[in-house]
N, C-alpha and C. Protein backbone atom coordinates (compact mmCIF):
# COMPACT_ATOMS: atom_id res chain seq x y z
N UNK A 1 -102.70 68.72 56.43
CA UNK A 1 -103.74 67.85 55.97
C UNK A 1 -104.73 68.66 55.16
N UNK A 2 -104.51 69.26 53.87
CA UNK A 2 -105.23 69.85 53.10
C UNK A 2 -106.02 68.63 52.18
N UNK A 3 -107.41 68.91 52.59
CA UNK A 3 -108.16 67.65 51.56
C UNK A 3 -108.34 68.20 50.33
N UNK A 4 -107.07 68.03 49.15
CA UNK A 4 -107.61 68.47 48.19
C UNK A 4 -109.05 67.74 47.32
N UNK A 5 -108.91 66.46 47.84
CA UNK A 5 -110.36 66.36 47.64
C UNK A 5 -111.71 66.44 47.77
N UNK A 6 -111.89 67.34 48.98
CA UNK A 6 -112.86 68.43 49.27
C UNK A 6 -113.06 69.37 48.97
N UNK A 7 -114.19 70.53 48.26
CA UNK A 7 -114.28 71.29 47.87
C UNK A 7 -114.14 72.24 48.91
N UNK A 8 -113.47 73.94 48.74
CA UNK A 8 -114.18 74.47 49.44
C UNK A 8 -115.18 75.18 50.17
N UNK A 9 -115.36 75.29 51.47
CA UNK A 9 -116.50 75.15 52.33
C UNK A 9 -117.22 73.71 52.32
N UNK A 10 -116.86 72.55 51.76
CA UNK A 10 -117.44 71.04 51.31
C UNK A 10 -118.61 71.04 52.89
N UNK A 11 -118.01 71.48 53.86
CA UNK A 11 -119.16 71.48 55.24
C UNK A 11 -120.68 71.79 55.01
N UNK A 12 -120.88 73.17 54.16
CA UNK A 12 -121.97 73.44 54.41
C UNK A 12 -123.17 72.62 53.80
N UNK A 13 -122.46 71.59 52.58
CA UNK A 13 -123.36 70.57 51.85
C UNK A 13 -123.70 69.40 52.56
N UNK A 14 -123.05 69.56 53.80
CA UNK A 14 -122.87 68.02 54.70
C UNK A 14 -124.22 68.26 55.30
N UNK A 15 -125.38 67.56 55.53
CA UNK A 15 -126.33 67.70 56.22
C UNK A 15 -126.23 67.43 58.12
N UNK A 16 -124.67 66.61 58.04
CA UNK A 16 -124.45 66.16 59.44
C UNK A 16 -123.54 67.56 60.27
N UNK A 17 -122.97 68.16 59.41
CA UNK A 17 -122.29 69.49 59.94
C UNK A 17 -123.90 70.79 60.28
N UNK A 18 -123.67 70.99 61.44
CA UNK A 18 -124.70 71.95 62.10
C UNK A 18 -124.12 73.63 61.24
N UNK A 19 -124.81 74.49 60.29
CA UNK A 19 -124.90 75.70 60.12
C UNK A 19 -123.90 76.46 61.28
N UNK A 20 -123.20 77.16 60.53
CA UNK A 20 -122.50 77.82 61.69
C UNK A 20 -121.50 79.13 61.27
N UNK A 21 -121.24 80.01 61.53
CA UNK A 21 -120.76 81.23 60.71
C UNK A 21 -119.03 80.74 60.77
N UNK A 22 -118.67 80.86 59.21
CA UNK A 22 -117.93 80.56 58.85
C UNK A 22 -116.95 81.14 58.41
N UNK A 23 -117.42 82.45 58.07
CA UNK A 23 -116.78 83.63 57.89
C UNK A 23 -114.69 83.95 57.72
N UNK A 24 -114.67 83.16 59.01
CA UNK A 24 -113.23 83.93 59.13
C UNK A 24 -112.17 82.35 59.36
N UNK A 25 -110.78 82.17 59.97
CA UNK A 25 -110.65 81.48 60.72
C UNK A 25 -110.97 80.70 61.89
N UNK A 26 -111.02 79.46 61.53
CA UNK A 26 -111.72 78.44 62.55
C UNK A 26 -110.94 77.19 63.18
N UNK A 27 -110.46 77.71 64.52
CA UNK A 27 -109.41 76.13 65.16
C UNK A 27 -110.99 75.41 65.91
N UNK A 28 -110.45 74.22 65.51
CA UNK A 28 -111.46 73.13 66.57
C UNK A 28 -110.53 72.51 67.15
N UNK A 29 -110.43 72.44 68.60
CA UNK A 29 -109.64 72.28 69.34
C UNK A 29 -110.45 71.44 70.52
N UNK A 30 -109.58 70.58 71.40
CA UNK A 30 -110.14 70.00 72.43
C UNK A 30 -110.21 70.94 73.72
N UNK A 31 -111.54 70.90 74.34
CA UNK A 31 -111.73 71.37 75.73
C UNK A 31 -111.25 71.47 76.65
N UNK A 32 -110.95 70.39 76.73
CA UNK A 32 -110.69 69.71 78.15
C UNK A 32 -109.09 69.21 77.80
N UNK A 33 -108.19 69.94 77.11
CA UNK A 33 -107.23 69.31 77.60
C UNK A 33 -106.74 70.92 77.68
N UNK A 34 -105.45 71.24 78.58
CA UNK A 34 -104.63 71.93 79.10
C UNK A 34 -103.32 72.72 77.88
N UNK A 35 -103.11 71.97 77.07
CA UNK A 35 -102.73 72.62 76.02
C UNK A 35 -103.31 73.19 75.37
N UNK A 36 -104.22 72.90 74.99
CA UNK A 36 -105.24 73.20 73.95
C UNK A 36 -105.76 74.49 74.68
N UNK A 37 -105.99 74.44 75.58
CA UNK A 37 -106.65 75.48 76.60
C UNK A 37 -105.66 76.81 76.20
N UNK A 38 -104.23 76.22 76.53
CA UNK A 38 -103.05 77.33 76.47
C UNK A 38 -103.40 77.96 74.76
N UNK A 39 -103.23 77.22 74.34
CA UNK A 39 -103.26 77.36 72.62
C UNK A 39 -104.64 78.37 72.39
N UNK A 40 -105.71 77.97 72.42
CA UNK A 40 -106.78 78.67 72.86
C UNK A 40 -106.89 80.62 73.00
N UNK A 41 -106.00 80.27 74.24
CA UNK A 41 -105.58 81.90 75.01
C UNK A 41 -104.83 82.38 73.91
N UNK A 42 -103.70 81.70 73.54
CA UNK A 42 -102.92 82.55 72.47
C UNK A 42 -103.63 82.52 71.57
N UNK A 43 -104.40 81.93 70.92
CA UNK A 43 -104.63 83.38 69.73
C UNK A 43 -106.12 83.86 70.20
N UNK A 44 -106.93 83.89 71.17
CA UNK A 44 -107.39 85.60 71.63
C UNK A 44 -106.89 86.17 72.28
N UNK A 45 -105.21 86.22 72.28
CA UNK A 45 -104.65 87.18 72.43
C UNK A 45 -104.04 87.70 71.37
N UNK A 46 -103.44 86.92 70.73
CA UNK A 46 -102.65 87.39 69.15
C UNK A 46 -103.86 87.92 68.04
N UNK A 47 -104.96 87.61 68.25
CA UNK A 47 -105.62 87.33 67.12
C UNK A 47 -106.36 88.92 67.22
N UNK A 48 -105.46 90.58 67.05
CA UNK A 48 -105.76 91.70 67.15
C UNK A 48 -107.17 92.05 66.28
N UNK A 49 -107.21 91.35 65.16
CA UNK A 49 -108.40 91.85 64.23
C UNK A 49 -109.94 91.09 64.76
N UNK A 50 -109.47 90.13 65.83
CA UNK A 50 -110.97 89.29 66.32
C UNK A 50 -111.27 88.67 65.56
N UNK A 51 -110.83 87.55 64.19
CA UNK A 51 -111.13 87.33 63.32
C UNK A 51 -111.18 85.62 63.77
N UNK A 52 -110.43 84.88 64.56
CA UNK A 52 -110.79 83.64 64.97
C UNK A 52 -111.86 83.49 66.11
N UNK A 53 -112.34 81.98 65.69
CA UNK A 53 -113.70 81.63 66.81
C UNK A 53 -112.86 79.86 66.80
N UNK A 54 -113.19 79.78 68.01
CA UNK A 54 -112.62 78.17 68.36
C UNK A 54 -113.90 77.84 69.26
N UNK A 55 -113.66 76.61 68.58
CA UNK A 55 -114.93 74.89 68.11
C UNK A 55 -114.25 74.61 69.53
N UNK A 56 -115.20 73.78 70.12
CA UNK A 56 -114.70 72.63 71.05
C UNK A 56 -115.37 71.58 70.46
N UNK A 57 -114.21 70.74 70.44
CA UNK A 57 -113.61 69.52 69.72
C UNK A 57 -115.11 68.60 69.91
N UNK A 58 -115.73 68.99 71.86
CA UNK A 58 -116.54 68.33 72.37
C UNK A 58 -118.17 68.61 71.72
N UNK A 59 -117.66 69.73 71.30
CA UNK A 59 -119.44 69.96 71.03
C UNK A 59 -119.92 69.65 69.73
N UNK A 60 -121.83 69.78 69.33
CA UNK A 60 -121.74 68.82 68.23
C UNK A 60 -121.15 69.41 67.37
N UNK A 61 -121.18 70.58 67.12
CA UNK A 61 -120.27 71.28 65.61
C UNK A 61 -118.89 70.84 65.39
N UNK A 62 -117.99 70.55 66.76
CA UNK A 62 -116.18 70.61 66.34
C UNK A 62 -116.71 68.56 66.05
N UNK A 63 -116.98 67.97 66.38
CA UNK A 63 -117.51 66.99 66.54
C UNK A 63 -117.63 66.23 64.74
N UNK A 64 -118.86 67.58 64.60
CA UNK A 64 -119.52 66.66 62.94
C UNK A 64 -118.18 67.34 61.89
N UNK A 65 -117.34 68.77 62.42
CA UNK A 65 -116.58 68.83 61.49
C UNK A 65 -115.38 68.12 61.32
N UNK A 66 -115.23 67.46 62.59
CA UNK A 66 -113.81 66.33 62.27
C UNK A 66 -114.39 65.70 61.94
N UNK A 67 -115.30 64.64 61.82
CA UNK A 67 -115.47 63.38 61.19
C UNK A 67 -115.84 63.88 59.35
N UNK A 68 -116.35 64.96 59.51
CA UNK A 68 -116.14 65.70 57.55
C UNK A 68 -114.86 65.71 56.84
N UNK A 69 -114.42 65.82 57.92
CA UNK A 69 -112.91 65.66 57.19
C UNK A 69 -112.24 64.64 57.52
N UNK A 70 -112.87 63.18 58.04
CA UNK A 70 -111.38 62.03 58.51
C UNK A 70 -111.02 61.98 59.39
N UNK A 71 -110.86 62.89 60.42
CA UNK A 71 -110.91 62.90 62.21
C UNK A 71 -112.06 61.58 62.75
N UNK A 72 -111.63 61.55 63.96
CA UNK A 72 -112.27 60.98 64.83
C UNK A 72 -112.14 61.49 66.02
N UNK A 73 -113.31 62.42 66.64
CA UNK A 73 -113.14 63.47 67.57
C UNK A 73 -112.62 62.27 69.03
N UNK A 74 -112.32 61.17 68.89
CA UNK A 74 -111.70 60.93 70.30
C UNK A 74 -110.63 60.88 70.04
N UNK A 75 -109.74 61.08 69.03
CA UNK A 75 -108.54 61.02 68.38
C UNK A 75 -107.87 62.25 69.16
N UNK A 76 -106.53 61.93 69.97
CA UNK A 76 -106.05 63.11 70.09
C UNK A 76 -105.45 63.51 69.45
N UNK A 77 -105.03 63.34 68.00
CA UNK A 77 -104.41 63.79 66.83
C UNK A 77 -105.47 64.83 66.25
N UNK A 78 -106.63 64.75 66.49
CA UNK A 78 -108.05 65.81 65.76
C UNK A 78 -107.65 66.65 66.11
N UNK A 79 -107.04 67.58 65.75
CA UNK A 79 -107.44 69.49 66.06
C UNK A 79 -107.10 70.17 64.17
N UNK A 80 -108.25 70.69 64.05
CA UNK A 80 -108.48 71.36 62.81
C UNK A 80 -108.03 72.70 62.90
N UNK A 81 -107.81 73.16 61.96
CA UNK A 81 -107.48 74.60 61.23
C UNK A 81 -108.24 75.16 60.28
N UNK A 82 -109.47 75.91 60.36
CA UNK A 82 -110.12 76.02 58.81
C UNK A 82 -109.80 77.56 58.56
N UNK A 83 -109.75 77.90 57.39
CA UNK A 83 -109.24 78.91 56.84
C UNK A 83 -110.09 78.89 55.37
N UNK A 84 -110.70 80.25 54.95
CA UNK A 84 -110.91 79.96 53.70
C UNK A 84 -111.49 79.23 52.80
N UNK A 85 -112.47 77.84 53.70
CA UNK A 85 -113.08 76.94 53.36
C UNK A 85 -112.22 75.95 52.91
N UNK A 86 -110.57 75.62 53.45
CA UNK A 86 -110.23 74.63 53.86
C UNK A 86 -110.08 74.57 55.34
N UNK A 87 -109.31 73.13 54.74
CA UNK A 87 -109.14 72.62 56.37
C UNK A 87 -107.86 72.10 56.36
N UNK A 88 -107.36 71.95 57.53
CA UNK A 88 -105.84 71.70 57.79
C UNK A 88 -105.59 71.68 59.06
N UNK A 89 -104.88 70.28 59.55
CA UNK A 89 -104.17 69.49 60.10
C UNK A 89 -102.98 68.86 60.89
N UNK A 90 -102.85 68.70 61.88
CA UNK A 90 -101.34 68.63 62.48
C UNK A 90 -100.43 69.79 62.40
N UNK A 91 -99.43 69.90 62.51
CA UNK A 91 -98.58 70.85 62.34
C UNK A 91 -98.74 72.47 61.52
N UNK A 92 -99.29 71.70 60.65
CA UNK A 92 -99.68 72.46 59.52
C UNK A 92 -100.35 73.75 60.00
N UNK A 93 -101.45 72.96 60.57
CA UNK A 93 -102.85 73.54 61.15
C UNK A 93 -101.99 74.59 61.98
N UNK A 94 -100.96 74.31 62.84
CA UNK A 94 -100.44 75.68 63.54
C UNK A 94 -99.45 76.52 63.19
N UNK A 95 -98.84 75.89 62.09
CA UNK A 95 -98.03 77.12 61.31
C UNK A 95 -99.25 77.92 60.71
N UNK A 96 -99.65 77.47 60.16
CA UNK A 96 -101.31 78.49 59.19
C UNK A 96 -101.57 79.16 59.88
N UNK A 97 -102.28 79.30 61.54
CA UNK A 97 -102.92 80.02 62.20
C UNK A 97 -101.32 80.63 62.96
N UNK A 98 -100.74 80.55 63.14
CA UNK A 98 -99.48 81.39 63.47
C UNK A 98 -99.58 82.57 62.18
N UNK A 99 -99.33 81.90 61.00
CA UNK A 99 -98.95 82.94 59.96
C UNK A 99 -100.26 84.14 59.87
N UNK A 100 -101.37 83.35 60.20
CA UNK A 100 -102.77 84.13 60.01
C UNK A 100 -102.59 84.93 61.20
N UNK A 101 -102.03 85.21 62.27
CA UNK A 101 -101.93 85.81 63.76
C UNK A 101 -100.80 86.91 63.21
N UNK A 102 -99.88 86.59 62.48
CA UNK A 102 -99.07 87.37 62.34
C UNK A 102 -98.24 87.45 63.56
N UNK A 103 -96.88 89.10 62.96
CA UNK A 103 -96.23 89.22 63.97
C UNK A 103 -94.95 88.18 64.27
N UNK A 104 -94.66 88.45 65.53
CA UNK A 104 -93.72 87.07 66.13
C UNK A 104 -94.76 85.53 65.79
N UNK A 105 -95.12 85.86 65.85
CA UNK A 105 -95.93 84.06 65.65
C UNK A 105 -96.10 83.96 64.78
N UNK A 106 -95.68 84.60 63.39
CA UNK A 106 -95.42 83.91 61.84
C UNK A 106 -93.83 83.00 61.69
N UNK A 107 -93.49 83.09 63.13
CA UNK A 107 -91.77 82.50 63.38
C UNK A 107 -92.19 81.05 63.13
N UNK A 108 -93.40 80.76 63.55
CA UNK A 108 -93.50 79.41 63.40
C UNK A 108 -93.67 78.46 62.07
N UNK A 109 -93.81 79.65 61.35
CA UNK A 109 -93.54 78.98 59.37
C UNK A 109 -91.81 78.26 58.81
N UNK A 110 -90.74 78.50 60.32
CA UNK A 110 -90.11 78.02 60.50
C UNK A 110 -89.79 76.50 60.57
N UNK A 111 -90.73 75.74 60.76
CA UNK A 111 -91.13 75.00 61.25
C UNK A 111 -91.34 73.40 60.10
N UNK A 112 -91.50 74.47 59.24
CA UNK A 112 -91.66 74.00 57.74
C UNK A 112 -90.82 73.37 56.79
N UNK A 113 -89.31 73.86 57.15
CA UNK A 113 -88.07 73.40 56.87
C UNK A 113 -88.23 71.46 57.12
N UNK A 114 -88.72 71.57 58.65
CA UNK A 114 -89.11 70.07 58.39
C UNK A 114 -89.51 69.19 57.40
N UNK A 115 -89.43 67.67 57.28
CA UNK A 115 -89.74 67.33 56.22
C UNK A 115 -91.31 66.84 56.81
N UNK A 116 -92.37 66.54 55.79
CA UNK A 116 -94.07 66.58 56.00
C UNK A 116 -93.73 65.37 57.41
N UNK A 117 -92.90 64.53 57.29
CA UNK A 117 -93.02 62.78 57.97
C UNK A 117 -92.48 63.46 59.54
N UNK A 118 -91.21 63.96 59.50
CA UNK A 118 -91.04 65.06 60.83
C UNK A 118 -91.92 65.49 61.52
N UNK A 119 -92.62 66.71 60.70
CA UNK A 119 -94.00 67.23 61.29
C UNK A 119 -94.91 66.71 62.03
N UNK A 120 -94.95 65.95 61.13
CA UNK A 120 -96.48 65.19 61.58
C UNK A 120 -95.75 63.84 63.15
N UNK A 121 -94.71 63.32 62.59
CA UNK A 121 -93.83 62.36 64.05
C UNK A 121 -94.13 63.32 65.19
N UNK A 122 -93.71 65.07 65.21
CA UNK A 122 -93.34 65.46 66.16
C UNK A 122 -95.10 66.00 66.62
N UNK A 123 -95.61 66.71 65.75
CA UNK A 123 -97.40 66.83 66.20
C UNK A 123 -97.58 65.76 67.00
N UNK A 124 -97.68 64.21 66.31
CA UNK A 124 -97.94 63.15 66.97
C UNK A 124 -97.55 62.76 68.60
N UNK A 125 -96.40 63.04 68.78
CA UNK A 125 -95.51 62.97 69.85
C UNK A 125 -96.54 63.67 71.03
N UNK A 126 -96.11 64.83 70.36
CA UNK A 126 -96.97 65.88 71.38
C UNK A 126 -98.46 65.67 72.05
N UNK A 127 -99.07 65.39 70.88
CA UNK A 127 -100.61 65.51 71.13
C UNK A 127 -101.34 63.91 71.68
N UNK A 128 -100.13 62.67 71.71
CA UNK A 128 -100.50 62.11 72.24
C UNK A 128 -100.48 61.75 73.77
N UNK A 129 -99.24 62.73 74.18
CA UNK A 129 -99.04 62.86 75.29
C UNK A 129 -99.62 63.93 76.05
N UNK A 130 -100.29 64.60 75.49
CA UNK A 130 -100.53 66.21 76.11
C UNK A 130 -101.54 66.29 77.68
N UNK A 131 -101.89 64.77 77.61
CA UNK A 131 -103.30 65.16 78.84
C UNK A 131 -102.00 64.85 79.97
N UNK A 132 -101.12 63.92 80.09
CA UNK A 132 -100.13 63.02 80.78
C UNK A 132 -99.42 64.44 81.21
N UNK A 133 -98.27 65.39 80.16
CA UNK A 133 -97.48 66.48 80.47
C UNK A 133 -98.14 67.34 80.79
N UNK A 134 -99.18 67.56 80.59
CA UNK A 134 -99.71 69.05 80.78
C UNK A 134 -101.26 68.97 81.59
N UNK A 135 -102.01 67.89 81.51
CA UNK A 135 -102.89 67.45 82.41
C UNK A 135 -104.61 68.23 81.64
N UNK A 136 -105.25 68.02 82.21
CA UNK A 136 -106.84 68.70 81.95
C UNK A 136 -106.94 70.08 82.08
N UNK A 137 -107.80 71.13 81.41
CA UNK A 137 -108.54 72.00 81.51
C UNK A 137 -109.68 72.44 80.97
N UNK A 138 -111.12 73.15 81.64
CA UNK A 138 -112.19 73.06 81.26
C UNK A 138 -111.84 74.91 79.98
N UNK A 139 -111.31 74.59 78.78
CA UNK A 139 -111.31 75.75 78.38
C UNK A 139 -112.52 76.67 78.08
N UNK A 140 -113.92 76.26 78.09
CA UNK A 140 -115.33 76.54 78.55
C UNK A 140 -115.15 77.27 79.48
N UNK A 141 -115.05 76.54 80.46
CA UNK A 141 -114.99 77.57 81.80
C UNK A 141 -113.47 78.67 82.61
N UNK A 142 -112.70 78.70 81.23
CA UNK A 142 -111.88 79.81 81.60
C UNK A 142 -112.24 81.17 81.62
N UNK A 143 -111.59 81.92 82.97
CA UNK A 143 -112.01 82.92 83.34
C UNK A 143 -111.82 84.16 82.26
N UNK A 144 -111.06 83.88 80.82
CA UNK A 144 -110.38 85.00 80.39
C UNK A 144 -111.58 85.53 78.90
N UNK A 145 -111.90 86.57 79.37
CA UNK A 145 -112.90 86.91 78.66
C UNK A 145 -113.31 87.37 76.91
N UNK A 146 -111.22 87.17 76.70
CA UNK A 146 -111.28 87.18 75.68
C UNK A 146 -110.98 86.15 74.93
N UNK A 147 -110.96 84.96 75.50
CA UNK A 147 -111.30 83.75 74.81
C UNK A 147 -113.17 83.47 74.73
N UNK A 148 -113.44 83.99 75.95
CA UNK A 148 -114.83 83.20 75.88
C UNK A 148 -115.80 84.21 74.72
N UNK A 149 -115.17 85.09 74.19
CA UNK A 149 -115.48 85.92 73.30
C UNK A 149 -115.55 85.25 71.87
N UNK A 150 -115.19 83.96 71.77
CA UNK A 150 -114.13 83.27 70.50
C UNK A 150 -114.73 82.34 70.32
N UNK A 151 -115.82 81.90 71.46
CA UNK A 151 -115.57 80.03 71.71
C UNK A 151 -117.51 79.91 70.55
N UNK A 152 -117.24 78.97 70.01
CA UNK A 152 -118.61 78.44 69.09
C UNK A 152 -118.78 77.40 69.93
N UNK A 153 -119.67 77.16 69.80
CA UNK A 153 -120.37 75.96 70.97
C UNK A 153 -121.65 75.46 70.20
């Protein structure tokens, strides 16, 4: 979901997006769900250079930046990817931050072979089911210190 009709960084002109260092890679991801949580851990663990910070989806920043871009933060399809002063979406959004992690987890540019309607069916699949298979977690209050190193709030 690349808005080519957004400029980039288009956020910082938004008066409804809260100031926020922008610097590097940015997942906005949901809190409270258990995947996301997992997802979370992996990349402050992959992410060797410290260069990602992850949004909760819940707070006002992950919040005003999905609806900047077309999200609707109760949407469980919302989880962003920003990179570079874009933004990007579904599937997408995790091949990008795979490739940006490097390593074994650029395997997931694999992924790509799919056709865009695939992708996005199988994202869909997933993320609408994810609280049901995989259940809740407060990724806020995980004990692992190198996520809470990451988290923008």
């Amino acid at each position: 979901m690349d808005r080519p009709d957004l400029a980039p960084f288009s956020w910082r002109a938004d008066p409804d997006v809260p100031a926020f260092d922008d610097a590097g890679p940015r997942a906005v991801m949901d809190a409270e769900c258990a995947l996301c949580a997992r997802g979370a851990m992996w990349i402050a663990r992959a992410d060797r250079a410290a260069e990602f910070r992850i949004i909760p989806v819940q707070s006002q920043l992950g919040a005003a930046l999905l609806r900047h871009h077309g999200f609707d933060p109760a949407d469980p399809l919302s989880w962003l990817y920003l990179q570079d002063g874009r933004a990007y979406g579904s599937l997408d959004a995790v091949i990008r931050a795979g490739w940006r992690l490097g390593g074994v987890n650029r395997a997931l540019c694999l992924l790509r072979v799919l056709p865009r309607r695939v992708q996005d069916a199988l994202y869909g699949y997933v993320a609408r089911r994810r609280l049901r298979l995989l259940g809740r977690a407060d990724m806020c209050a995980l004990p692992d210190p190198a996520l809470q190193r990451r988290l923008l709030r």
